[in-house]
Protein backbone atom coordinates (compact mmCIF):
# COMPACT_ATOMS: atom_id res chain seq x y z
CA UNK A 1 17.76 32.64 19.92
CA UNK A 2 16.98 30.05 17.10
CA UNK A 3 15.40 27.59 19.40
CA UNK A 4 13.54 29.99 20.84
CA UNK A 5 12.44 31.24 17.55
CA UNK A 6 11.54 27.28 16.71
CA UNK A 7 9.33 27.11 20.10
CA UNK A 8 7.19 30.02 19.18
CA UNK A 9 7.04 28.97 15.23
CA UNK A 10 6.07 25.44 16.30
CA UNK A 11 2.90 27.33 19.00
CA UNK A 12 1.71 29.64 16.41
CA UNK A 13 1.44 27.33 13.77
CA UNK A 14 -0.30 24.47 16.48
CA UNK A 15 -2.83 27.36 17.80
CA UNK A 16 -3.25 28.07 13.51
CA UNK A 17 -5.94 25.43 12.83
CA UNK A 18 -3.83 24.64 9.60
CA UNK A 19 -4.38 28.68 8.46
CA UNK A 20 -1.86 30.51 6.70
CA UNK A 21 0.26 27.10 5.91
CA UNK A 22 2.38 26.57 3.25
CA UNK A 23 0.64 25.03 0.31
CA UNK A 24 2.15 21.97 -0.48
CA UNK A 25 1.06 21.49 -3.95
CA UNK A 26 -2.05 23.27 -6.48
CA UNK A 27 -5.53 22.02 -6.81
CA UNK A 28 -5.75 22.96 -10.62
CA UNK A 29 -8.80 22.68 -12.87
CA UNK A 30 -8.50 20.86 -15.67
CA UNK A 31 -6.74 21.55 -18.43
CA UNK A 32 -8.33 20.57 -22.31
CA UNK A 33 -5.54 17.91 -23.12
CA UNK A 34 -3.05 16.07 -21.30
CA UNK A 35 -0.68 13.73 -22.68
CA UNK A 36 -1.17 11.03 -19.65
CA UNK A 37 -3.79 11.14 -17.29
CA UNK A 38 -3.52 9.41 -14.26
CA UNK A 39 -6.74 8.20 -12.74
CA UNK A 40 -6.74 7.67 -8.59
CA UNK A 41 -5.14 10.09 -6.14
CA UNK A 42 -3.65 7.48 -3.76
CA UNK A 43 0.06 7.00 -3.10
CA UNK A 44 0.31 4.40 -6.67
CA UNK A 45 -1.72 7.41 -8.65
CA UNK A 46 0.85 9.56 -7.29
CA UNK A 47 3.87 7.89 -7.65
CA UNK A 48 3.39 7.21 -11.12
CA UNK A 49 2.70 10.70 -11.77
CA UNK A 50 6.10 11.62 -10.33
CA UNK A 51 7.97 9.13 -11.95
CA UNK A 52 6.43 10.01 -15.33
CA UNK A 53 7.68 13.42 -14.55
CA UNK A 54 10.98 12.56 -13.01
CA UNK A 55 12.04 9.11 -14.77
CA UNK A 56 10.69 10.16 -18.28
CA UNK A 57 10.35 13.74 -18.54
CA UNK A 58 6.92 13.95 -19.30
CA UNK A 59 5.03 16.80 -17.28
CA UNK A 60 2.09 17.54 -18.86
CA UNK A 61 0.34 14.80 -16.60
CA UNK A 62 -3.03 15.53 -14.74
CA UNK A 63 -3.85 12.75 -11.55
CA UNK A 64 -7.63 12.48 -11.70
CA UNK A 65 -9.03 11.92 -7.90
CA UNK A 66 -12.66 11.82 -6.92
CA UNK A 67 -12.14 12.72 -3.74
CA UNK A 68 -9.20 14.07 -1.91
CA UNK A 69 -5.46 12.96 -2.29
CA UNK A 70 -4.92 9.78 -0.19
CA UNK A 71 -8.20 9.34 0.54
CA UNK A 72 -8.82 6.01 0.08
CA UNK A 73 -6.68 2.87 0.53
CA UNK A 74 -3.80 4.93 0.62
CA UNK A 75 -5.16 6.47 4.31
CA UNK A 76 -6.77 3.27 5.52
CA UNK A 77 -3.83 1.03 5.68
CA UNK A 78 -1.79 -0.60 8.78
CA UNK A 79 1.75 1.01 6.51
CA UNK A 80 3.00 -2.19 6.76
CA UNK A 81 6.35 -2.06 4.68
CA UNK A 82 8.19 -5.50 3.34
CA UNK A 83 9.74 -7.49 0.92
CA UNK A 84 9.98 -11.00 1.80
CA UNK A 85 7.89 -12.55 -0.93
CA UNK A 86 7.99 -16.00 -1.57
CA UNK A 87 8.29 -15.88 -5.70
CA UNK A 88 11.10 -14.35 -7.72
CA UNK A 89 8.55 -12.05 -9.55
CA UNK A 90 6.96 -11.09 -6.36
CA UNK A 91 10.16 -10.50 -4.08
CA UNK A 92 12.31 -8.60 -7.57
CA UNK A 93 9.42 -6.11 -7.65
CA UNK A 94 8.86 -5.68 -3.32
CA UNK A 95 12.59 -5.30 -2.72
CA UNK A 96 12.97 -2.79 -5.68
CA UNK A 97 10.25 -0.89 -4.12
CA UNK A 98 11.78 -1.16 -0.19
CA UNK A 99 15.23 0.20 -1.90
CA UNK A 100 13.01 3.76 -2.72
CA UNK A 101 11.84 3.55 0.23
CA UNK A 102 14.98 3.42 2.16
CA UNK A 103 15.90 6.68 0.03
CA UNK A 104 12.36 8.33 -0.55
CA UNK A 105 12.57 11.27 1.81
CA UNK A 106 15.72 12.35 1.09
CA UNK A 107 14.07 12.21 -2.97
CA UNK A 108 10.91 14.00 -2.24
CA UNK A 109 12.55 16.35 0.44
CA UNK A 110 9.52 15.40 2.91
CA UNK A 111 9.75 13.73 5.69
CA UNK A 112 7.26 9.86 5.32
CA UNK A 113 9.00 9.07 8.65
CA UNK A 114 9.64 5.67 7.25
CA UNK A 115 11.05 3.58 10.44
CA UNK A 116 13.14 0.01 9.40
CA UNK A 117 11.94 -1.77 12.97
CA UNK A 118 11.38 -4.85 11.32
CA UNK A 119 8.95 -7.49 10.51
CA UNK A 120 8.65 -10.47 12.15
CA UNK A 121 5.80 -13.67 11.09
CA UNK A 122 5.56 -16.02 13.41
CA UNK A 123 5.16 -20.09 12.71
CA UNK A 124 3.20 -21.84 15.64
CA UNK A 125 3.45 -25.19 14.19
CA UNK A 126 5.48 -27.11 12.47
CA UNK A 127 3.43 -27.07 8.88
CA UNK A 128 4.25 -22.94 9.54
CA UNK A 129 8.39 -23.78 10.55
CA UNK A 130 8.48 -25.49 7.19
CA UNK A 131 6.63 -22.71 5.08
CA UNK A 132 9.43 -19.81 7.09
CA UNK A 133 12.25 -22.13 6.39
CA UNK A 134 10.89 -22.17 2.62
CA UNK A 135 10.59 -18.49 2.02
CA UNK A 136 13.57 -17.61 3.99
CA UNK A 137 15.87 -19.48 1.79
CA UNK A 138 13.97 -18.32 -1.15
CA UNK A 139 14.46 -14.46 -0.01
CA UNK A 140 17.81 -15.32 0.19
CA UNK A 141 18.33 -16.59 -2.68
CA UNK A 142 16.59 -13.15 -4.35
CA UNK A 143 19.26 -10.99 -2.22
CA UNK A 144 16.52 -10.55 0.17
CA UNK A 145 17.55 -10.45 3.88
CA UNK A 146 15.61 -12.65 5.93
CA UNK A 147 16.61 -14.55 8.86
CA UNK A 148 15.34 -17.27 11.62
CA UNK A 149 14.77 -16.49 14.83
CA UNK A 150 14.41 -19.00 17.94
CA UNK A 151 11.56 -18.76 20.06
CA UNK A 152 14.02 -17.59 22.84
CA UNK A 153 15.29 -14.71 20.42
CA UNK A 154 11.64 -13.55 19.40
CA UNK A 155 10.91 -13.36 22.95
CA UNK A 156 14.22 -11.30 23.51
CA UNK A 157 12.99 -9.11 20.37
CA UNK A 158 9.57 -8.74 21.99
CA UNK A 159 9.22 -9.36 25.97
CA UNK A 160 5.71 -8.83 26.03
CA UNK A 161 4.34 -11.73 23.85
CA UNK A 162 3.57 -14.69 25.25
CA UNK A 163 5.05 -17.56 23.88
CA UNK A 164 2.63 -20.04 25.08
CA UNK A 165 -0.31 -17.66 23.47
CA UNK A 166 -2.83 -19.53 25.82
CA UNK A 167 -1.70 -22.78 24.80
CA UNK A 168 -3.84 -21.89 21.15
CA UNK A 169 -0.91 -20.36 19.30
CA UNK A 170 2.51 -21.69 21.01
CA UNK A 171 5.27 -19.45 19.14
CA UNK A 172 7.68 -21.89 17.41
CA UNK A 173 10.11 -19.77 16.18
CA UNK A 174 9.79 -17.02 13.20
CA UNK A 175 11.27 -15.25 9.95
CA UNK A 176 12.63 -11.43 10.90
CA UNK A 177 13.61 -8.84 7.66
CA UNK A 178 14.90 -6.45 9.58
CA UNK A 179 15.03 -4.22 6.33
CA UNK A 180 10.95 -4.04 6.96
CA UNK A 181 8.87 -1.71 9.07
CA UNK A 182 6.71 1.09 8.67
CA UNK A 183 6.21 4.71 7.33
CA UNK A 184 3.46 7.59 7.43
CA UNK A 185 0.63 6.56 4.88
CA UNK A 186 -0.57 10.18 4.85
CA UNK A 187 2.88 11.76 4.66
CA UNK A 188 3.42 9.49 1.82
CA UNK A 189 0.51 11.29 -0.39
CA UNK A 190 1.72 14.28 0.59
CA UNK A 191 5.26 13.69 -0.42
CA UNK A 192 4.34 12.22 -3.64
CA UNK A 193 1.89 15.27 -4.26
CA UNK A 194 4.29 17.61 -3.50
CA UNK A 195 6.92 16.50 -5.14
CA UNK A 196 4.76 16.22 -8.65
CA UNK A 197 3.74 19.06 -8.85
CA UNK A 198 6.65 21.00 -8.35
CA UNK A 199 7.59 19.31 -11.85
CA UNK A 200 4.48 20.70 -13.35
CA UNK A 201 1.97 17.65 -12.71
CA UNK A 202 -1.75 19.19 -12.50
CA UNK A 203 -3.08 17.65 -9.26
CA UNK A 204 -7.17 17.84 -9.43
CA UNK A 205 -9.32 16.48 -6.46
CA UNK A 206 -13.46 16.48 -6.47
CA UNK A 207 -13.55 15.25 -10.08
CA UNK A 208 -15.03 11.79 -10.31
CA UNK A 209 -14.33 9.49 -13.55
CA UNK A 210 -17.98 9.13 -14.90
CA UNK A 211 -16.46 6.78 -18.09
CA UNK A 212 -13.77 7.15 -20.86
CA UNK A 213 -13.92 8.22 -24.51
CA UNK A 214 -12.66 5.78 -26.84
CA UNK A 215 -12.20 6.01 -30.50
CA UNK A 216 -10.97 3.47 -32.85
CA UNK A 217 -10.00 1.08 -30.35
CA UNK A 218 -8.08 3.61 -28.72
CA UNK A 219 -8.42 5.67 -25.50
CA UNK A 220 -8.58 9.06 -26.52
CA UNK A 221 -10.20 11.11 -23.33
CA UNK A 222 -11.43 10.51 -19.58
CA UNK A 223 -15.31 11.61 -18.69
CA UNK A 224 -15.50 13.66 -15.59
CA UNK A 225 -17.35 15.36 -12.96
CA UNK A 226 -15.66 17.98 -14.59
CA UNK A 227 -16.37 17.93 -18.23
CA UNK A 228 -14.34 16.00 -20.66
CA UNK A 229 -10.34 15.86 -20.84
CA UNK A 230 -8.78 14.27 -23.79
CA UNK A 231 -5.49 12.04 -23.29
CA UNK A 232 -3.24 10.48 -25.29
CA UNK A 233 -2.53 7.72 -22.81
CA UNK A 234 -4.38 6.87 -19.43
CA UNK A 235 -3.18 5.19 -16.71
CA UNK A 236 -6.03 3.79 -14.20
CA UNK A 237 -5.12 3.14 -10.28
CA UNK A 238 -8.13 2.94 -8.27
CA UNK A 239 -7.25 0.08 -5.97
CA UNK A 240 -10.85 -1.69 -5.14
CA UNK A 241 -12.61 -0.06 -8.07
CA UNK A 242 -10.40 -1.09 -10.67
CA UNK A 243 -13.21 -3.62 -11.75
CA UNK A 244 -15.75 -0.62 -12.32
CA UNK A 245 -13.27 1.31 -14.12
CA UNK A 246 -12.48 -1.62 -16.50
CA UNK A 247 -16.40 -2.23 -16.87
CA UNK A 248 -16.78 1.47 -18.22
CA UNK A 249 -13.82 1.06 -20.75
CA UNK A 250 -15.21 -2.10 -21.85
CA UNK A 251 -13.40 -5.19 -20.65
CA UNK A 252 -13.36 -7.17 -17.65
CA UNK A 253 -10.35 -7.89 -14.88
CA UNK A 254 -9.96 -10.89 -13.10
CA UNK A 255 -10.30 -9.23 -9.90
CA UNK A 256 -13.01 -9.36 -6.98
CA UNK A 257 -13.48 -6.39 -4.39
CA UNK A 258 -13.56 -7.29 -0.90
CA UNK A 259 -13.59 -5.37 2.56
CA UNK A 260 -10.28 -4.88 4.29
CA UNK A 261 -10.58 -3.87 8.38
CA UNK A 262 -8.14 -2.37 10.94
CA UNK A 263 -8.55 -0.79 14.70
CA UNK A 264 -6.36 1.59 16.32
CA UNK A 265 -6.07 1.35 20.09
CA UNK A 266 -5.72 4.20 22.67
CA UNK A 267 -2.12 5.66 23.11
CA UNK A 268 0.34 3.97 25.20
CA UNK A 269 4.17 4.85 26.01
CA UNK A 270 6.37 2.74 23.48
CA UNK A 271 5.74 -0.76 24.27
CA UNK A 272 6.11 -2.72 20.73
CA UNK A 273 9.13 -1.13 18.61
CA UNK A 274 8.61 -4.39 15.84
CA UNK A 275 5.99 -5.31 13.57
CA UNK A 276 4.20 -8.89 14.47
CA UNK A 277 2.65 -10.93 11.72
CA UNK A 278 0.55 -14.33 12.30
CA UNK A 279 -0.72 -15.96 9.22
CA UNK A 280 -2.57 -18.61 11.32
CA UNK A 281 -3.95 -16.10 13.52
CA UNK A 282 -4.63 -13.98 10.75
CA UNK A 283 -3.45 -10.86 12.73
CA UNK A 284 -0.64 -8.26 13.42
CA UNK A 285 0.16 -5.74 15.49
CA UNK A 286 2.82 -2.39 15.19
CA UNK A 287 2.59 0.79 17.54
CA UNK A 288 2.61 3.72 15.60
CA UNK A 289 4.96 6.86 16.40
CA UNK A 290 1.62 8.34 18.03
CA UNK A 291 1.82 5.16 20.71
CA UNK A 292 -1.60 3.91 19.39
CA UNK A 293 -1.22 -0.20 18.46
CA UNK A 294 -2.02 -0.36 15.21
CA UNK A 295 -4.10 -4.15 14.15
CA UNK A 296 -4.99 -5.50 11.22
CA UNK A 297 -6.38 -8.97 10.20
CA UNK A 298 -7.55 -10.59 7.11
CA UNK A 299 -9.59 -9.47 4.36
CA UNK A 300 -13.64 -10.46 4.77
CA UNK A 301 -14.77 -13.17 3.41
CA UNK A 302 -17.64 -11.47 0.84
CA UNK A 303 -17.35 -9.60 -2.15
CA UNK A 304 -18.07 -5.44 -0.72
CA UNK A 305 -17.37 -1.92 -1.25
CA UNK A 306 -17.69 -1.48 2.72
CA UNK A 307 -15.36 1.07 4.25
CA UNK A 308 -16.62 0.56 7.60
CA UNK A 309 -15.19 -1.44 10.48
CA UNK A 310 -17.40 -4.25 11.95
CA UNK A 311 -17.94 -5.88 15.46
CA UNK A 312 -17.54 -9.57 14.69
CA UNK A 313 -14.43 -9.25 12.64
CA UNK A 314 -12.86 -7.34 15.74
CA UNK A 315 -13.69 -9.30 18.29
CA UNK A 316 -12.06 -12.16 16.55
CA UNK A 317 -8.78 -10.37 15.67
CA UNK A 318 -8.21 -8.84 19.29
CA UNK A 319 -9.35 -11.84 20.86
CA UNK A 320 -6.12 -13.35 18.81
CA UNK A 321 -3.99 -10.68 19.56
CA UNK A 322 -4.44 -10.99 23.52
CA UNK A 323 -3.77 -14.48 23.31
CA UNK A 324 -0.51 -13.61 22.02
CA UNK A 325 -0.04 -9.94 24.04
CA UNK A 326 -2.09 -10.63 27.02
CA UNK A 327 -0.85 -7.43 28.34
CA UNK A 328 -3.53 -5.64 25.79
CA UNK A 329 -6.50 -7.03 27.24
CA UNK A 330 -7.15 -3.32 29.48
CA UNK A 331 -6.63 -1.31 26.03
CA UNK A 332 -9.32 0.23 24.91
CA UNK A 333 -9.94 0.41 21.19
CA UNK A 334 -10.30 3.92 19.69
CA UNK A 335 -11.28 3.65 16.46
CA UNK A 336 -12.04 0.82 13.64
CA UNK A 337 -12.57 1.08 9.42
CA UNK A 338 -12.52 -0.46 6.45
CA UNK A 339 -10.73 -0.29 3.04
CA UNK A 340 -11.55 -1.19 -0.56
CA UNK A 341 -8.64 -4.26 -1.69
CA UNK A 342 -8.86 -5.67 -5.21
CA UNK A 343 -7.40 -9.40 -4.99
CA UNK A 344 -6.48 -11.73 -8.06
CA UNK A 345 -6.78 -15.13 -8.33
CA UNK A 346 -3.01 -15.68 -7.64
CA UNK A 347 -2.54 -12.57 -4.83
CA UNK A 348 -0.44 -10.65 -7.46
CA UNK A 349 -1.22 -7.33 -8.88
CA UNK A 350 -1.73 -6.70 -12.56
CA UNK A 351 0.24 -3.92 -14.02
CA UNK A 352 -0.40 -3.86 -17.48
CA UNK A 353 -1.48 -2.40 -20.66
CA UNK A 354 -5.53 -3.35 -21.34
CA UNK A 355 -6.97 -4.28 -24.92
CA UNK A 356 -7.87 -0.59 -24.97
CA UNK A 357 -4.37 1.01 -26.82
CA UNK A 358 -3.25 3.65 -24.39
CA UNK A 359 -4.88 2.61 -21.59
CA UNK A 360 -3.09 0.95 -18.91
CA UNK A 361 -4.20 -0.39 -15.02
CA UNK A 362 -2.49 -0.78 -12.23
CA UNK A 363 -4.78 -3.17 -9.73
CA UNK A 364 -4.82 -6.09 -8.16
CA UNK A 365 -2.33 -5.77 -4.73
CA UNK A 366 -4.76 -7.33 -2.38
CA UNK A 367 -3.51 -6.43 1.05
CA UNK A 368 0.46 -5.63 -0.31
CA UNK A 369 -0.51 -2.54 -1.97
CA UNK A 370 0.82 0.10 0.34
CA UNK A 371 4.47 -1.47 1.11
CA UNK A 372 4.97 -1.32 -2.95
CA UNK A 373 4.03 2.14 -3.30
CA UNK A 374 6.95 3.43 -4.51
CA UNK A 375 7.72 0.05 -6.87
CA UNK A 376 4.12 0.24 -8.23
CA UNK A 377 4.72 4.19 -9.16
CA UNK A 378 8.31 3.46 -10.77
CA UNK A 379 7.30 0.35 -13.09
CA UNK A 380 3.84 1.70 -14.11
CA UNK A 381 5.44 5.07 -15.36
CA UNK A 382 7.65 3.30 -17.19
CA UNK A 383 5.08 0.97 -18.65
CA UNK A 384 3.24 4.36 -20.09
CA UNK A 385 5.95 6.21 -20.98
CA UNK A 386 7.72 3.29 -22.84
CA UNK A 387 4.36 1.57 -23.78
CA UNK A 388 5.75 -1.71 -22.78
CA UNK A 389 6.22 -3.47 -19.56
CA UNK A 390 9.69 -2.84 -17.40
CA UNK A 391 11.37 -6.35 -16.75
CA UNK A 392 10.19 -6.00 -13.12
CA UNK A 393 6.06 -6.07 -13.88
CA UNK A 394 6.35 -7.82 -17.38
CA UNK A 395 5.52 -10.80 -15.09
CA UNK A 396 2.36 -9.19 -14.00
CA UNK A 397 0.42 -8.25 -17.23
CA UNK A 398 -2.99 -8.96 -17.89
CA UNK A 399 -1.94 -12.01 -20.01
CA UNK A 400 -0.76 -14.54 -17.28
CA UNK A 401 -4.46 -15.37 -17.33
CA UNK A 402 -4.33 -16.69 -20.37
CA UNK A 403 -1.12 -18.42 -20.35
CA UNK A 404 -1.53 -19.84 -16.90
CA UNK A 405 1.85 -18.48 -15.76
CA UNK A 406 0.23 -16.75 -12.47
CA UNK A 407 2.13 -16.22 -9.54
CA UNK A 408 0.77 -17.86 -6.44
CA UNK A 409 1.61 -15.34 -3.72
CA UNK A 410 -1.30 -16.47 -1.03
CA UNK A 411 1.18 -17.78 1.30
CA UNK A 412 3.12 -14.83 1.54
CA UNK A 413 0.92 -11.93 2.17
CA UNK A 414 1.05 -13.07 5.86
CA UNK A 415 -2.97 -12.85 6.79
CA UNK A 416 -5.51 -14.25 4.57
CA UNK A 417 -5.83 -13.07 1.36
């Protein structure tokens, strides 16, 4: 009787068109004052929110999204998850991060379908066995899991690649965390949202950030699409626009803006059931739970707000990726796009308090920002709520540039960066 009850729950709410649904959290208008508002909707905006509310007890938090929740970096990502980063700063933060995600549906109660398959990044030379060897002891050292795999056992892992790659990209061997994988990007928002405002977070879409109000040298209000709402602190986490934002409070961030692009391919039964990086070919592959391969390369080489895929950069990363999979070459691609990344001078993010008191950003992840969603969130509400750094992102304030301490992660974000 129950599963028959499920079967005809599960038609009437696919014949529904999404009416009569459950809502999963309020669109509220703004409120006069909050005492932190959170500016970006995406999975970081989110987070933070939640771990303000959850960590730190402070609820009477507003996230501040332009458009509509997870609809910008956060739903144009390849949901690569990882943390095998080379430097201690880089891997204490990524693994800390890849813990909550190992327990984040069971915390939100909602399902990111967050799947540990694995991560493997090839070397096809010998400068690229050295640079594995490197940042597999290094991981290790961090109480990161990482391990070497033969050429005969990343063939066993994944009988479809060819080794030889066309003679252009010969597969010497490569680093697997098997801790890695992937997870929902959407169902991630969702979660986040969800989950927030059931502790009383006011979640408002359609409300650009037109400036902010400060006073004293202090941050004392956001300008929006919506009229003005006062804050007593401000957190900013707007992935490629961070630079804009910064401009409007009136400082600059050592960060430059560039195009990000990714293709989906038609569906397929379950071919791939790992993730495949190449730094050298500067492309990776997953299969999502939908069967569509999932490919991503490096970031373009210009400065751009472009959210739009384009023709040469795709033709270079598939023609890559069927080198390595020549079993792909009959796929057809569905669909292509573009996100916004903001990249530092070092590949490292900046989360960090600003020379405006009560205003803090969260920017700079370059291609690494979805995998430390959860991290990002955790730290950064801390950082407000405590108005000081945790130990995990006191490494990553704004100051490095000054002191020259910067952490030199270009290596290690596996495509170029």
């Amino acid at each position: 009787m129950t599963s028959r009850y499920s079967l005809f729950s599960l038609l009437r709410n696919a014949l529904s068109y999404h009416e009569n649904w459950q809502q999963a959290w309020q669109n509220k208008e703004p409120k006069q004052r909050y005492d932190v508002v959170i500016v970006g909707g995406g999975g970081h905006g989110l987070a933070t929110a939640y771990y303000l509310a959850k960590n730190h007890g402070i609820t009477n938090v507003a996230v501040v999204e332009r458009g509509w929740l997870g609809g910008g970096n956060t739903g144009r990502n390849t949901t690569i998850v990882r943390s095998n980063y080379l430097w201690d700063q880089s891997a204490a933060i990524y693994e800390h991060a890849l813990k909550l995600w190992e327990g984040m549906s069971q915390d939100l109660n909602y399902n990111v379908m967050f799947s540990q398959r694995g991560v493997l990044n090839l070397a096809h030379n010998q400068h690229d066995l050295r640079e594995v060897s490197r940042r597999i002891n290094a991981n290790r050292l961090n109480g990161v899991d990482s391990e070497f795999l033969t050429p005969a056992q990343v063939q066993e892992m994944v009988p479809i690649m060819d080794l030889r790659a066309g003679g252009r990209y010969p597969v010497l061997g490569a680093s697997l965390q098997r801790r890695g994988g992937t997870a929902r990007h959407d169902a991630v928002a969702w979660g986040y949202a969800r989950a927030a405002d059931a502790l009383g977070v006011d979640i408002i879409q359609e409300c650009p950030v037109n400036g902010f109000r400060v006073e004293g040298g202090r941050i004392t209000g956001v300008e929006t699409g919506k009229g003005l709402i006062e804050a007593g602190k401000v957190g900013v986490v707007t992935a490629g626009h961070s630079s804009v934002m910064a401009e409007m409070a009136g400082f600059r961030l050592p960060v430059q803006s560039l195009p990000l692009q990714a293709l989906v391919s038609e569906p397929v039964k379950p071919i791939i059931d790992t993730v495949v990086m190449s730094g050298a070919v500067h492309a990776y592959v997953s299969q999502s739970d939908k069967g569509e391969l999932v490919i991503g390369a490096g970031v373009d080489s210009y400065i751009g707000y472009g959210q739009r895929g384009s023709l040469p950069v795709t033709e270079e990363t598939l023609a890559a990726i069927c080198e390595l999979f020549p079993l792909f070459r009959r796929m057809r691609m569905l669909r292509q796009w573009g996100g916004i990344v903001d990249v530092c001078p070092d590949a490292s993010p900046i989360l960090s308090k600003t020379p405006v008191d009560g205003l803090y950003f969260n920017c700079g992840w370059g291609t690494g920002g979805f995998k430390a969603t959860p991290g990002s969130g955790w730290v950064f509400a801390h950082t407000i709520a405590q108005d000081a750094p945790h130990e995990l992102n006191t490494a990553f304030s704004l100051d490095r540039f000054r002191s020259g301490f910067l952490i030199d992660e270009h290596g290690a974000a596996a495509v170029a960066h």
